[in-house]
Protein backbone atom coordinates (compact mmCIF):
# COMPACT_ATOMS: atom_id res chain seq x y z
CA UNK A 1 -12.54 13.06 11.83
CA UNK A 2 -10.60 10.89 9.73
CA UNK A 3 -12.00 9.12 6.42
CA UNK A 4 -12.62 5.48 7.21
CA UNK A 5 -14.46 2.66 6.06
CA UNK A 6 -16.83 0.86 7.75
CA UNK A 7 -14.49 -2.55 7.51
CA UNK A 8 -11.92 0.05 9.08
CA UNK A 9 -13.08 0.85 12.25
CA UNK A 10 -14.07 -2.44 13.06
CA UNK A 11 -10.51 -3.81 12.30
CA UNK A 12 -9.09 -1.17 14.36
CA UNK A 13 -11.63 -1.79 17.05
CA UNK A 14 -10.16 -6.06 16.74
CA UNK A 15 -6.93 -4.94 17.31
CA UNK A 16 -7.74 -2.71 20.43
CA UNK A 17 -9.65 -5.38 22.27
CA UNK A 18 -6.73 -8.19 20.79
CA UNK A 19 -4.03 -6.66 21.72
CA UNK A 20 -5.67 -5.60 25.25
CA UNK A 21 -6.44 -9.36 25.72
CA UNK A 22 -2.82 -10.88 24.63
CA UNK A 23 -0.90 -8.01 25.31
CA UNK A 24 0.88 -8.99 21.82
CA UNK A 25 1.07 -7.65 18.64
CA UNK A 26 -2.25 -8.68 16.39
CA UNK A 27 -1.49 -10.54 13.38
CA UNK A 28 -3.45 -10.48 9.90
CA UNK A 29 -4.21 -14.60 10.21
CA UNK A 30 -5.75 -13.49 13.34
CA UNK A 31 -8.33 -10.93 12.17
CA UNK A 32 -8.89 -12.61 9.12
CA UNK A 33 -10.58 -15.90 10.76
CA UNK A 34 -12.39 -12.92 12.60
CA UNK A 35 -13.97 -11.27 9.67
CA UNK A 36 -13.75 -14.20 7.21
CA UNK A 37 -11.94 -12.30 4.94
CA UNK A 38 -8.62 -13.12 3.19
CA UNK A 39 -4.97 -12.40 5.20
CA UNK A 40 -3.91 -10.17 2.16
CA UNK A 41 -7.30 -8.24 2.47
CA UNK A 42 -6.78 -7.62 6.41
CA UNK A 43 -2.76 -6.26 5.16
CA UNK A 44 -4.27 -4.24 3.15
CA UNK A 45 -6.54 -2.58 5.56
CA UNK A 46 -3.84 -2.72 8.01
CA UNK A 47 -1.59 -0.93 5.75
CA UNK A 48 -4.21 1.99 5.64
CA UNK A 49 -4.25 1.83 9.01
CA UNK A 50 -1.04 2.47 9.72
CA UNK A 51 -0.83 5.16 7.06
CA UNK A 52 -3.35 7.14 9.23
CA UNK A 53 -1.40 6.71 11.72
CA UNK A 54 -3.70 4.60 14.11
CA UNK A 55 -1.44 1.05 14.00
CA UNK A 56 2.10 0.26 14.35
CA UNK A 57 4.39 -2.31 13.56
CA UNK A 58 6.59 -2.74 16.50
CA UNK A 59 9.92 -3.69 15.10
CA UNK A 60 9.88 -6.83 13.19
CA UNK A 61 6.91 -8.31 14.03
CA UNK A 62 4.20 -8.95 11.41
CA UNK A 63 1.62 -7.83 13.77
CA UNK A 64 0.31 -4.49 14.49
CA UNK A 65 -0.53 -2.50 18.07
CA UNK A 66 -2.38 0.33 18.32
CA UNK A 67 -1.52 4.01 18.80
CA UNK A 68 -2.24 6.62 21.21
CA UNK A 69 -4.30 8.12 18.08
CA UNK A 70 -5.69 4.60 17.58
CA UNK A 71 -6.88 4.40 21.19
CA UNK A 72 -8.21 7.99 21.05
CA UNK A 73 -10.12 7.46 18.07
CA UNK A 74 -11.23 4.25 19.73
CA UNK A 75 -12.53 6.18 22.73
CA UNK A 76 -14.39 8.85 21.11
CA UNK A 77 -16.32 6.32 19.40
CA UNK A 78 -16.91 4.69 22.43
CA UNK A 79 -18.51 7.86 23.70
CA UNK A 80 -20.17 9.02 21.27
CA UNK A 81 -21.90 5.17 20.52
CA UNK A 82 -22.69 4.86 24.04
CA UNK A 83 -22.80 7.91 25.80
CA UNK A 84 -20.81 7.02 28.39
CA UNK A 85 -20.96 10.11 30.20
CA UNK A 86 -24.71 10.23 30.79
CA UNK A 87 -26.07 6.73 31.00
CA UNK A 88 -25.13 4.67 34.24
CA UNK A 89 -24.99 0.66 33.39
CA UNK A 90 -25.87 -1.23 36.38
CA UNK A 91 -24.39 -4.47 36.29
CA UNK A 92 -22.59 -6.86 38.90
CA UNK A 93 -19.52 -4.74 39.02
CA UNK A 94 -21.18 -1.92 39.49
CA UNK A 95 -23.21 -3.23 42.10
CA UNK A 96 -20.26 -4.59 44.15
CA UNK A 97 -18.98 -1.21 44.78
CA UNK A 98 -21.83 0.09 45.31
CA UNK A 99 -22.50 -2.61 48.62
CA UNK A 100 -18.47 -1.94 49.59
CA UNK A 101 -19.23 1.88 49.55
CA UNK A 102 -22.51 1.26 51.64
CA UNK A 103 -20.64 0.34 54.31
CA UNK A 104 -19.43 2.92 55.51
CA UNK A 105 -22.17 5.07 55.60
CA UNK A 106 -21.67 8.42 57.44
CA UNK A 107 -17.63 7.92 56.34
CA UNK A 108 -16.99 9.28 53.30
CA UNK A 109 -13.07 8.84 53.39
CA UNK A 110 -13.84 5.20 54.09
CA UNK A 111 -16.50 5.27 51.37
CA UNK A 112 -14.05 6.48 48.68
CA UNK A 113 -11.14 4.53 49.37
CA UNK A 114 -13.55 1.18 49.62
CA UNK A 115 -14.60 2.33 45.85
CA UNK A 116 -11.13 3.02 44.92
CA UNK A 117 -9.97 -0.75 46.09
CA UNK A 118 -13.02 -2.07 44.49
CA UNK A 119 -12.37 -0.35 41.01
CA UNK A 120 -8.43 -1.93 41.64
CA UNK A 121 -9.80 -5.32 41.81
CA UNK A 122 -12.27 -4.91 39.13
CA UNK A 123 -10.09 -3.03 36.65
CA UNK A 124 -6.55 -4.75 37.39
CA UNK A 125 -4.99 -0.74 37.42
CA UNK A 126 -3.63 1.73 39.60
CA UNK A 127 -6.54 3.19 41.74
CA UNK A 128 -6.47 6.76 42.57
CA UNK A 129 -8.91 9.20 44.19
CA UNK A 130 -8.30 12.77 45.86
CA UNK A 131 -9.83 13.01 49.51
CA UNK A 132 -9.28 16.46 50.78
CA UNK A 133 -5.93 17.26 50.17
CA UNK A 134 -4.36 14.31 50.10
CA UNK A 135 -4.32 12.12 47.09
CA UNK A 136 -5.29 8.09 48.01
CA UNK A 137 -3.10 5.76 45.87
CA UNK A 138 -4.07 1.95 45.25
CA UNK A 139 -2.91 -0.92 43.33
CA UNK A 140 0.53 -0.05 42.73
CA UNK A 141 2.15 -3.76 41.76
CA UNK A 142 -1.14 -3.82 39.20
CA UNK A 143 0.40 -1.48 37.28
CA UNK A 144 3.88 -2.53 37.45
CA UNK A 145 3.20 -5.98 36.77
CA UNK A 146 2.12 -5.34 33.43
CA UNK A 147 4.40 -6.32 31.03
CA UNK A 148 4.44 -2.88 29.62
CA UNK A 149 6.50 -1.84 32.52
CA UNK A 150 9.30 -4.22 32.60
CA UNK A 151 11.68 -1.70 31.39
CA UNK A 152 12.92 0.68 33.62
CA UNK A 153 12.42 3.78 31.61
CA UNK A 154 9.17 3.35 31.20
CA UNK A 155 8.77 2.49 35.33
CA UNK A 156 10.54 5.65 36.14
CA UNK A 157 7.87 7.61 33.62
CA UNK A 158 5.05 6.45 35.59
CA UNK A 159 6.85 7.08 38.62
CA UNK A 160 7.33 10.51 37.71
CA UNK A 161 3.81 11.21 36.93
CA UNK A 162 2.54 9.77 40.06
CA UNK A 163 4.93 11.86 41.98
CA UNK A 164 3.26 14.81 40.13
CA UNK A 165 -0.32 13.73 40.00
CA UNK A 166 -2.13 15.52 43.09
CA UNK A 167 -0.22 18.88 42.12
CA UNK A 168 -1.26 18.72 38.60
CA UNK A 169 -5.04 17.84 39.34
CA UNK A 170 -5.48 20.41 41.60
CA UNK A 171 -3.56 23.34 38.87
CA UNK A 172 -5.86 21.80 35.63
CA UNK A 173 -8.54 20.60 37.67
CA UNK A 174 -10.35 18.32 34.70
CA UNK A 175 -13.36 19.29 34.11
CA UNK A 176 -15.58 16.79 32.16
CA UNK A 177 -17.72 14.20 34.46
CA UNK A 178 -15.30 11.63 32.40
CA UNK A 179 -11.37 12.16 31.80
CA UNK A 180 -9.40 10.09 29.62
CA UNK A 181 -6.11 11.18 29.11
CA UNK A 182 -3.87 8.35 26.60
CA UNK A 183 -0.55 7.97 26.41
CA UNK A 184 1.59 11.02 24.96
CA UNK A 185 -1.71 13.21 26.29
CA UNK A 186 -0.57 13.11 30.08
CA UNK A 187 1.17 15.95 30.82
CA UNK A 188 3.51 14.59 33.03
CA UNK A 189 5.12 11.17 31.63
CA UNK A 190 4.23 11.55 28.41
CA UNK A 191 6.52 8.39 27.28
CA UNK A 192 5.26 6.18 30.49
CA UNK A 193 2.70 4.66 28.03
CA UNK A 194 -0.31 4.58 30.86
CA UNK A 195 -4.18 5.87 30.40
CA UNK A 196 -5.33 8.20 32.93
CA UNK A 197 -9.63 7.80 33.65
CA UNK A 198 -11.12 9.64 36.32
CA UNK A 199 -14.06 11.13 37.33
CA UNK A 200 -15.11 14.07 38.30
CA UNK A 201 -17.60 14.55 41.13
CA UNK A 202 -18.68 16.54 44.47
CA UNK A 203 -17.85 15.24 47.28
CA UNK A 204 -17.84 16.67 51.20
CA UNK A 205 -14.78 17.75 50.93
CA UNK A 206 -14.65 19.70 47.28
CA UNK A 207 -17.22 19.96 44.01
CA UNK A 208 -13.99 18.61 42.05
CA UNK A 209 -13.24 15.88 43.83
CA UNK A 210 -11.63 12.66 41.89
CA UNK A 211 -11.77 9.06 41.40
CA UNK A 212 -10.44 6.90 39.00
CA UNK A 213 -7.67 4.29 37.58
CA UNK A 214 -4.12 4.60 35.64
CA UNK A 215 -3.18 1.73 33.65
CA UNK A 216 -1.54 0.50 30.56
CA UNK A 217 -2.82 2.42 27.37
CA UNK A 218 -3.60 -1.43 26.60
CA UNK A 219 -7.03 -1.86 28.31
CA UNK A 220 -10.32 -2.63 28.10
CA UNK A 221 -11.42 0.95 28.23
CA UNK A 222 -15.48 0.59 27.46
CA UNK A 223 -15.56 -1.52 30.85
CA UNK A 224 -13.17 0.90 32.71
CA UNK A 225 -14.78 4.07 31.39
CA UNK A 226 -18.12 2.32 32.24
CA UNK A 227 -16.85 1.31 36.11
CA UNK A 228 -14.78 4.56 36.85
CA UNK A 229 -17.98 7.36 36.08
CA UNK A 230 -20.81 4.82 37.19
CA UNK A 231 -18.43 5.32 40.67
CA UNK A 232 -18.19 8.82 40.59
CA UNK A 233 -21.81 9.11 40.19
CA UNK A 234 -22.71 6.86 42.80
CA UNK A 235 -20.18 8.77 45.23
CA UNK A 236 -21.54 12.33 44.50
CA UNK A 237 -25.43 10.74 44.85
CA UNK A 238 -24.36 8.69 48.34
CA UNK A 239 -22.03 10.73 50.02
């Protein structure tokens, strides 16, 4: 665990949820008015920041974006404030999906791919879930619209892990009842700059079936973790 200060974490947290909201750099003016400290204060922090490793400064801009570091120390803290893997939040979301699954009671392909289009509405990503052999893909312009992917090296990247994706679930099988995999941790497309959450959870046709999202590292991952386990919970309770 790296040694950080209170004021830290909390600047790095800004920047996460910024950036993930302008999909811009995050300046010091910025985060300043935020904490109603002074600009130099917030460089200085930022400077730190960077040091560690956890910020960048994308060519010339005076802003900063985050890391795959940054967003992994970002998500551990998530889980270990909140416990995302254990306790279920049951909010609107959560209960929309849960009406769309109900549906199709006595159909669990038609369950699963209802919750898969209902976490690519809520979530703006990529849904994905695996339904017996075959791996159910959702959302596709989502992810492509972001402006992440308007280059085509990074488009060909994602392509190359989705190509790969079913294949690679079924060799490493995940086994945690929440997978986040960021960035340069994907082991196929390590440059494509997308987040991998999924869930792992028993299904009719397999005890590691999976459900989840791929989007830009750049997202509002305590909502997405939140959505993507609460599903496969309420898929391995329902089906």
């Amino acid at each position: 665990m790296l040694d950080m200060k209170e004021r830290q974490i909390k600047i790095l947290a800004a920047i996460i949820e910024q950036h993930a909201e302008i999909a811009a750099p995050v300046g010091s003016v910025m985060l300043a008015n935020l904490f109603g400290v002074s600009s130099a204060t917030i460089r200085s922090e930022m400077s730190q920041l960077e040091e560690m490793g956890l910020i960048t400064q994308p060519h010339t801009s005076a802003g900063r974006i985050p890391t795959d570091a940054g967003y992994r120390f970002y998500v551990n803290m998530l889980n270990d404030a909140e416990n995302i893997n254990e306790i279920p939040i049951i909010d609107r979301s959560t209960r929309m999906i849960e009406s769309r699954v109900n549906t199709h009671n006595g159909h669990a392909d038609r369950a699963i791919r209802s919750a898969v289009d209902s976490l690519v509405e809520l979530t703006h990503n990529l849904g994905i879930a695996t339904i017996g052999d075959e791996l159910y893909l959702s959302g596709i312009g989502n992810l492509f619209s972001q402006p992440e992917f308007a280059h085509t090296d990074h488009a060909q990247s994602v392509a190359r892990l989705l190509d790969n994706l079913e294949p690679w679930l079924r060799e490493v099988a995940p086994n945690e009842p929440l997978n986040v995999f960021i960035g340069s941790e994907n082991p196929i497309g390590r440059n494509s700059g997308v987040s991998l959450i999924i869930s792992k959870y028993r299904s009719p046709y397999s005890d590691r079936s999976y459900i989840g999202v791929i989007g830009s590292t750049r997202q509002n991952y305590s909502k997405v973790m939140r959505l993507v386990r609460h599903t496969g919970m309420m898929l391995e309770e329902n089906l």
